[in-house]
Every structure is written in structure tokens, then in C-alpha cells.
N, C-alpha and C. Protein backbone atom coordinates (compact mmCIF):
# COMPACT_ATOMS: atom_id res chain seq x y z
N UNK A 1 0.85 -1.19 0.00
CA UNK A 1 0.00 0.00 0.00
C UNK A 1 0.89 1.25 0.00
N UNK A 2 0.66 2.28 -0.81
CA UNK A 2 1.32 3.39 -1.23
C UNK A 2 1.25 4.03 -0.10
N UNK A 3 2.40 4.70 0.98
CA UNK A 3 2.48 5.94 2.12
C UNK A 3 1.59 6.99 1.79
N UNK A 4 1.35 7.44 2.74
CA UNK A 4 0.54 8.87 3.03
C UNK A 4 1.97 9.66 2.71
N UNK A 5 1.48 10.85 2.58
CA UNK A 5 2.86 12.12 1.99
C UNK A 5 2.38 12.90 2.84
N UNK A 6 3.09 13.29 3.66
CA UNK A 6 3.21 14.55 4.81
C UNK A 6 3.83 15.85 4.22
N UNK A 7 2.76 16.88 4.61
CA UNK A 7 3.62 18.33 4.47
C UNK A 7 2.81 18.81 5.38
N UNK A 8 3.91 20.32 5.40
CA UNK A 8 3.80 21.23 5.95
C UNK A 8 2.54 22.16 5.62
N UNK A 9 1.19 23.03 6.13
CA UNK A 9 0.77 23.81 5.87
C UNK A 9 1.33 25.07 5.82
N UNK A 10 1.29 25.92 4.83
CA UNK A 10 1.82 27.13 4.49
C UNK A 10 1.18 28.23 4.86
N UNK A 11 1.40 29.17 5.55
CA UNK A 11 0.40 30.13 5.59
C UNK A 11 0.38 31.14 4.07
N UNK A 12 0.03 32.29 3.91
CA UNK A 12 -0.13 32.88 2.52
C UNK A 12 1.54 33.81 2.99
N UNK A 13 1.83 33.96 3.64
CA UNK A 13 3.22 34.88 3.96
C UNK A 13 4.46 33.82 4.54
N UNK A 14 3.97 32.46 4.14
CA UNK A 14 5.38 31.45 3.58
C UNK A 14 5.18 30.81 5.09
N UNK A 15 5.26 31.53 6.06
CA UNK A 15 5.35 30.96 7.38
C UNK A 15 4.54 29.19 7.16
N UNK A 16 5.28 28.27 8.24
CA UNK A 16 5.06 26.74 8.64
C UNK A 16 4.92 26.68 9.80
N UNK A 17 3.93 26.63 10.28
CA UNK A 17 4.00 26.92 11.76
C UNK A 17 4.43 25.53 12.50
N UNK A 18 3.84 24.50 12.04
CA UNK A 18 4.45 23.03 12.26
C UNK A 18 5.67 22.88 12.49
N UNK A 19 6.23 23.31 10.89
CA UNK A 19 7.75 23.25 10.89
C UNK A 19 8.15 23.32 11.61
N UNK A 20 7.97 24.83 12.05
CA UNK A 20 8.30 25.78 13.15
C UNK A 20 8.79 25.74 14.15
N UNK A 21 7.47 24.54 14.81
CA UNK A 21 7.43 23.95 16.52
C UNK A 21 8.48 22.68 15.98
N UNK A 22 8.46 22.56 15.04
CA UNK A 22 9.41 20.94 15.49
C UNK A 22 10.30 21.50 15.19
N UNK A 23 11.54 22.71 14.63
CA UNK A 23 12.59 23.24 14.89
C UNK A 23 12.89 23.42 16.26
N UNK A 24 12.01 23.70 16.62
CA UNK A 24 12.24 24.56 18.06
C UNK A 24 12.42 23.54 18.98
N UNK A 25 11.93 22.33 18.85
CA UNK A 25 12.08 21.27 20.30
C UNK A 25 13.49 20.59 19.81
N UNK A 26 13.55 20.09 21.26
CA UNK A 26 15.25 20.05 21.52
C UNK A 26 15.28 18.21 20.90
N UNK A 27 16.79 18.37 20.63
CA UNK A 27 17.00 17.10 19.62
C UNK A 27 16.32 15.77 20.06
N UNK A 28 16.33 15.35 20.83
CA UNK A 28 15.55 13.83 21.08
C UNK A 28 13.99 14.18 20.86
N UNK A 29 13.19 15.38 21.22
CA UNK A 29 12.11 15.46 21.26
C UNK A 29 11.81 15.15 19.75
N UNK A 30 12.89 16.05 18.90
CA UNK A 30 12.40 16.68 17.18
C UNK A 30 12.40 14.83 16.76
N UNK A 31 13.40 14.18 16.92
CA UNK A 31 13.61 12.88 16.64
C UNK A 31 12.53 11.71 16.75
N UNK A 32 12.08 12.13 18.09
CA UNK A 32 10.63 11.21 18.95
C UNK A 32 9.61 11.76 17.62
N UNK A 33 9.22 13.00 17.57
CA UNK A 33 7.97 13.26 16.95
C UNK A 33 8.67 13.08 15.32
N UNK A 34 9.94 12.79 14.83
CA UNK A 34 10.06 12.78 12.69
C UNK A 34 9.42 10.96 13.15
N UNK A 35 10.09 10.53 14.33
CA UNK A 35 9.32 8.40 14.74
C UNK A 35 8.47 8.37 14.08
N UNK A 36 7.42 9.23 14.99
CA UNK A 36 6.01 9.50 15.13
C UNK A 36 5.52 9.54 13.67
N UNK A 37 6.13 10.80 13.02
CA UNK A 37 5.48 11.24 11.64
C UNK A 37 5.75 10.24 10.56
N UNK A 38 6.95 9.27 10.78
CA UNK A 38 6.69 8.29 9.79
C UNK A 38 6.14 6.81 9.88
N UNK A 39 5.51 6.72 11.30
CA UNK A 39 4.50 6.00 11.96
C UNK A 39 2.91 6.28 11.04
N UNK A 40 3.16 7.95 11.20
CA UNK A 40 1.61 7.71 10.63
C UNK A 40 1.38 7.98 9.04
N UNK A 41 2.81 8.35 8.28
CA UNK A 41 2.99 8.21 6.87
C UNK A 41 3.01 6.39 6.54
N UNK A 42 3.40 6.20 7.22
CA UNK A 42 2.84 4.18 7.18
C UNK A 42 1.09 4.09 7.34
N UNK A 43 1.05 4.41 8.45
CA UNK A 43 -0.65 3.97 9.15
C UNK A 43 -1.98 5.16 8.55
N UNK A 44 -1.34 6.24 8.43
CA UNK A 44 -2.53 7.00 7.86
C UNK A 44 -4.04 7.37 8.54
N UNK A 45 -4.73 6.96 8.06
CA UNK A 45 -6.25 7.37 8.76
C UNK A 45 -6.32 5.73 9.75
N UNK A 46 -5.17 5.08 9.86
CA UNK A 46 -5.48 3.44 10.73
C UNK A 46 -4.84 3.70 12.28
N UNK A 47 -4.02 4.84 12.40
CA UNK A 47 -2.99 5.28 13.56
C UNK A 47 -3.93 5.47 14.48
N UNK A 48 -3.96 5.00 15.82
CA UNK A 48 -4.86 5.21 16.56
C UNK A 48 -3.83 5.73 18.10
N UNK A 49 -4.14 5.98 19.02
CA UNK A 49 -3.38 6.10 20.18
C UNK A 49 -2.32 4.92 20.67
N UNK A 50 -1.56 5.13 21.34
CA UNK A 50 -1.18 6.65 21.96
C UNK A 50 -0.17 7.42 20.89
N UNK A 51 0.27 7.31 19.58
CA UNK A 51 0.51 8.01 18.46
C UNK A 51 -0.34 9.09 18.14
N UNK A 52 -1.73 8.82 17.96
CA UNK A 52 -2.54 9.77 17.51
C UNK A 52 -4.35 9.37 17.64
N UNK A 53 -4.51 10.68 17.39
CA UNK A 53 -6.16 11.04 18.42
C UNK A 53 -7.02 11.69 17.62
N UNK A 54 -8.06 11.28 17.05
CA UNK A 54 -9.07 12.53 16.58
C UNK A 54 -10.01 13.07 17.84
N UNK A 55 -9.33 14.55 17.56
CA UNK A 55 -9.74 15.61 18.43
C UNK A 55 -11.42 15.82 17.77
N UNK A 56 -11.03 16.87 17.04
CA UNK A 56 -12.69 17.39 16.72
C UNK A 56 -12.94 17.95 15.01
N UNK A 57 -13.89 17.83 14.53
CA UNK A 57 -14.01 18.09 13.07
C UNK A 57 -13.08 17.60 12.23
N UNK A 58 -12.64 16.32 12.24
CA UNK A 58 -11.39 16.05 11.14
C UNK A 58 -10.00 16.82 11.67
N UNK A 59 -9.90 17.21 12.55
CA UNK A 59 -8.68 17.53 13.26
C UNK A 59 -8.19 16.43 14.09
N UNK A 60 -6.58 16.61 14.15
CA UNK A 60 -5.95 14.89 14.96
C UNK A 60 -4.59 15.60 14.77
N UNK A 61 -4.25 15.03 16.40
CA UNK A 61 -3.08 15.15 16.79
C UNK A 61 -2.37 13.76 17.06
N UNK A 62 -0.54 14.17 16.52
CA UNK A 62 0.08 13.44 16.31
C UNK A 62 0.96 13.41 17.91
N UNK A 63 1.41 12.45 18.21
CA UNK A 63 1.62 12.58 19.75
C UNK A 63 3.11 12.13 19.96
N UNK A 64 4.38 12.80 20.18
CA UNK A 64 5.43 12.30 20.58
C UNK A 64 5.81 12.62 22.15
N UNK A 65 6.35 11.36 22.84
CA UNK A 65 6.98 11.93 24.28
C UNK A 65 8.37 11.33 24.85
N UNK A 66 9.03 12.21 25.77
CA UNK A 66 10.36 11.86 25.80
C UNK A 66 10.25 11.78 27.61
N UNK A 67 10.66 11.44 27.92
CA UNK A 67 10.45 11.66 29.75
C UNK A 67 8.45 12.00 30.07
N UNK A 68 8.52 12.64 31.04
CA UNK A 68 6.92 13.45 31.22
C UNK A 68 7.00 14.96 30.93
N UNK A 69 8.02 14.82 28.64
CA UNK A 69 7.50 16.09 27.93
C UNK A 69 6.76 15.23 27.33
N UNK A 70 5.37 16.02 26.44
CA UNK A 70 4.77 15.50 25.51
C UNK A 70 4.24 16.09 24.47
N UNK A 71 4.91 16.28 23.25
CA UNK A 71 4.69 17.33 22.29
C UNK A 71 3.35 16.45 21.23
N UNK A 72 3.01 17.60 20.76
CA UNK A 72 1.93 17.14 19.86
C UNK A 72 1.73 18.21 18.54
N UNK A 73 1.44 17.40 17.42
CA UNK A 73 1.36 18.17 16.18
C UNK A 73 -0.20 17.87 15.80
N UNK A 74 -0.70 18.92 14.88
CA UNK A 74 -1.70 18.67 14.89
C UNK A 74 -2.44 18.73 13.20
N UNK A 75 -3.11 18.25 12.94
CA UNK A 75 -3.16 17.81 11.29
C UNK A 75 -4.36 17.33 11.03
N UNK A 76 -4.45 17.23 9.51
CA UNK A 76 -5.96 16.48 8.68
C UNK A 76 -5.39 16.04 7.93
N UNK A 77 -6.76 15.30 6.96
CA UNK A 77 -6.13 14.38 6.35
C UNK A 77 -6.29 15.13 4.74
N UNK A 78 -5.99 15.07 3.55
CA UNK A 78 -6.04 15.83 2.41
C UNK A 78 -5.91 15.10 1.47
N UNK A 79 -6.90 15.55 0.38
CA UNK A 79 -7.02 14.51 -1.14
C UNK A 79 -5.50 13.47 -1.24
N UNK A 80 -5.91 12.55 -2.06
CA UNK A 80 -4.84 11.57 -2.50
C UNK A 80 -3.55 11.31 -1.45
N UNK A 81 -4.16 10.91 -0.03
CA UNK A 81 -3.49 10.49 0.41
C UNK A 81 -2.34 11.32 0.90
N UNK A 82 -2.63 12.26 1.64
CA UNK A 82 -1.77 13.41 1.83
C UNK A 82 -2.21 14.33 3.16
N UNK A 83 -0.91 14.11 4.17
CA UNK A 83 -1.59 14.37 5.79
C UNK A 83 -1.02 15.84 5.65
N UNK A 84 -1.65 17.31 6.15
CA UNK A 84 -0.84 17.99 6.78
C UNK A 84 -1.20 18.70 7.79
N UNK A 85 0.30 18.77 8.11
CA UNK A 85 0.86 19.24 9.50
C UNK A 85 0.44 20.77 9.93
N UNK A 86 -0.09 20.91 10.44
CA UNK A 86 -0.70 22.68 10.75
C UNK A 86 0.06 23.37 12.07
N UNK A 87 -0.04 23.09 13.00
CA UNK A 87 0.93 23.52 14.26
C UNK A 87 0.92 22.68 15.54
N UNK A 88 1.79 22.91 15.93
CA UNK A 88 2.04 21.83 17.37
C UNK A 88 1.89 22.86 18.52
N UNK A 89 2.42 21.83 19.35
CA UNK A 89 2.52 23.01 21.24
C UNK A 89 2.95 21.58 22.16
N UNK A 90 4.20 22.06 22.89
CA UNK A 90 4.34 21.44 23.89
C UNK A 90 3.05 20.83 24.77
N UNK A 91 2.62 19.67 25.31
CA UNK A 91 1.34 19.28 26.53
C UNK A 91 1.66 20.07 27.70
N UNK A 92 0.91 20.72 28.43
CA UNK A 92 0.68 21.25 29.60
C UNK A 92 0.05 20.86 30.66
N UNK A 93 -1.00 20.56 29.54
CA UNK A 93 -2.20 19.71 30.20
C UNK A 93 -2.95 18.25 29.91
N UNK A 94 -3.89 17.97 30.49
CA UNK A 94 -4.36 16.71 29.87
C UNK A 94 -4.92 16.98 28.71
N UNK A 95 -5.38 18.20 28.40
CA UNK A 95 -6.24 18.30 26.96
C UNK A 95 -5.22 19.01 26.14
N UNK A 96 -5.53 19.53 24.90
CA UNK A 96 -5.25 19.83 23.96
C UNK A 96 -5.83 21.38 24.28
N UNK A 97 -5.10 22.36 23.96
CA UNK A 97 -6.04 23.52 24.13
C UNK A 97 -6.47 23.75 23.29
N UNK A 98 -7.62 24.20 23.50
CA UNK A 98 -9.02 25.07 22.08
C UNK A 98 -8.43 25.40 21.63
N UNK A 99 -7.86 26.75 21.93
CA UNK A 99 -6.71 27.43 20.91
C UNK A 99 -5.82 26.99 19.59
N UNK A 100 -5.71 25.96 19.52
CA UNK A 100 -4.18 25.49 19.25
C UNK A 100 -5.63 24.70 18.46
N UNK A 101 -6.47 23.50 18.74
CA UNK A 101 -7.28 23.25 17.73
C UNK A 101 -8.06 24.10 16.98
N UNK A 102 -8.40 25.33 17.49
CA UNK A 102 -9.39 26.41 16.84
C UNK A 102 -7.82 26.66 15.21
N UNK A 103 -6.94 26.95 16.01
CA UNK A 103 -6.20 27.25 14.71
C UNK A 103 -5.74 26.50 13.61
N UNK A 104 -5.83 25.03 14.18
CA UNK A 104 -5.75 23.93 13.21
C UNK A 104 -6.89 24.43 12.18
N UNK A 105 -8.17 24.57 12.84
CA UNK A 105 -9.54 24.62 12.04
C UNK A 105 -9.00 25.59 11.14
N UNK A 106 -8.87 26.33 11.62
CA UNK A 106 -8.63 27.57 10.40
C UNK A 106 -7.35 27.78 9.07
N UNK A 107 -6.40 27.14 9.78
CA UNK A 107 -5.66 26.68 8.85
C UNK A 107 -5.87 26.02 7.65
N UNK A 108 -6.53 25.19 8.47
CA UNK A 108 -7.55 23.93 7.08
C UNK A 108 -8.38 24.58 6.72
N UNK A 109 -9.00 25.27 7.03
CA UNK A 109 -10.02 26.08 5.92
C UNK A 109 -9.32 26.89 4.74
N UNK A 110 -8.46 27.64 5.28
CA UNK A 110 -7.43 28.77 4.31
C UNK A 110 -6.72 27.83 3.79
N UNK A 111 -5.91 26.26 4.18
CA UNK A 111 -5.93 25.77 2.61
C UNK A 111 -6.38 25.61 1.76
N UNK A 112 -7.68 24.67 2.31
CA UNK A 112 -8.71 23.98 1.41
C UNK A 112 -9.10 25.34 0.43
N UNK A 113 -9.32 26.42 1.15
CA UNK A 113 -9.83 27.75 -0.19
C UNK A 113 -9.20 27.90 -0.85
N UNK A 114 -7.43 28.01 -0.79
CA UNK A 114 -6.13 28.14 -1.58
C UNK A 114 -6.24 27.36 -2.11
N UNK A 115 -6.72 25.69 -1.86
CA UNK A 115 -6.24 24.99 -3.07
C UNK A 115 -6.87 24.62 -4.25
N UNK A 116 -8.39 25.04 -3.84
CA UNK A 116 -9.58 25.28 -4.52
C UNK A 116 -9.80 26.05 -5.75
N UNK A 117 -8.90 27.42 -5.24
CA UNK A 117 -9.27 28.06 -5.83
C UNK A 117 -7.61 28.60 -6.89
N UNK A 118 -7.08 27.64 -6.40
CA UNK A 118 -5.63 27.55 -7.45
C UNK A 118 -6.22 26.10 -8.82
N UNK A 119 -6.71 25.71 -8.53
CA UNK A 119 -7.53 24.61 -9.49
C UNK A 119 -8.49 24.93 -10.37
């Protein structure tokens, strides 16, 4: 069975906010969560916990942890087999904050219109 293809969401001013967060975490973490991301470029919409979680509306977070850190990326799924990555955030808490999913939502909307309307 052909891999899922992972990218980055783009904002319209180039920014990756995904990218972003997994630059920023320190080397074993970035390493734990590229595991992770080619865990679910294998498994796809089959990845279930403790890897990954559908949160809410077609939003799902990807879950890496190193000690009691626990980073999480957060993503949908996109035509022909194609996951992307929208933004992460260190765990704080037991949940996921609204925030951080509210912006997934919106991300995915401002692709899906970009890519819509580049077609």
C-alpha cells in the first residue's frame, strides 16, 4: 500500500507553523515526533493512540513523548493520500487547548480555499 505524503501547511506569507514547533524542540524530542510522523505516513487514517487522536471536526493530533515532555502536532487528512501538518505546542495539560485546535480549524479552511481556488 502506497504511504501517506506529509507536508507542511503554508500560511499565505510562507510561514510553517508546524515546521516551526518541530525546529524549536530540543533534539531527542524533534527525533521522537520525525518516529512518530513516519508511523503515521505508514498507518494513515489506521494510527490510533497513543501516536494519535481525533480531536474534533477532522482535526488529529500526532503525539510524541520523551520523559513526562509531551509534544503534539496537529493535522488532517487531504485529497490523494496526503496528511498535513498545521501547528504543534508542547502538553501542559491533559487536553489539547481550544486554541491550538481552533487554529488547526482555520488553517484547514485557508488551505482547502487556496487549493480550490488555485484549481
Amino acid at each position: 500500500m502506497p504511504k501517506f505524503e506529509v507536508e507542511f501547511y503554508t500560511k499565505e506569507n510562507g510561514e510553517q507553523p508546524a515546521k516551526e514547533f518541530l525546529l524549536s524542540l530540543n533534539t531527542k524530542m524533534r527525533a521522537k515526533m520525525m518516529s512518530s510522523m513516519s508511523i503515521l505516513q505508514d498507518y494513515g487514517y489506521e494510527l490510533r493512540e497513543p501516536y494519535s487522536k481525533h480531536l474534533e471536526e477532522g482535526i488529529f493530533e500526532l503525539r510524541a513523548k520523551v520523559g513526562t515532555d509531551i509534544s503534539r502536532v496537529l493535522y488532517f487528512f487531504y485529497v490523494d493520500r496526503r496528511i498535513i501538518l498545521t501547528n504543534g505546542s508542547i502538553k501542559k495539560t491533559q487536553k489539547t487547548p481550544p486554541g491550538e485546535i481552533e487554529k488547526a480549524k482555520r488553517y484547514r479552511a485557508d488551505h482547502l480555499r487556496r487549493r480550490e481556488s488555485a484549481e
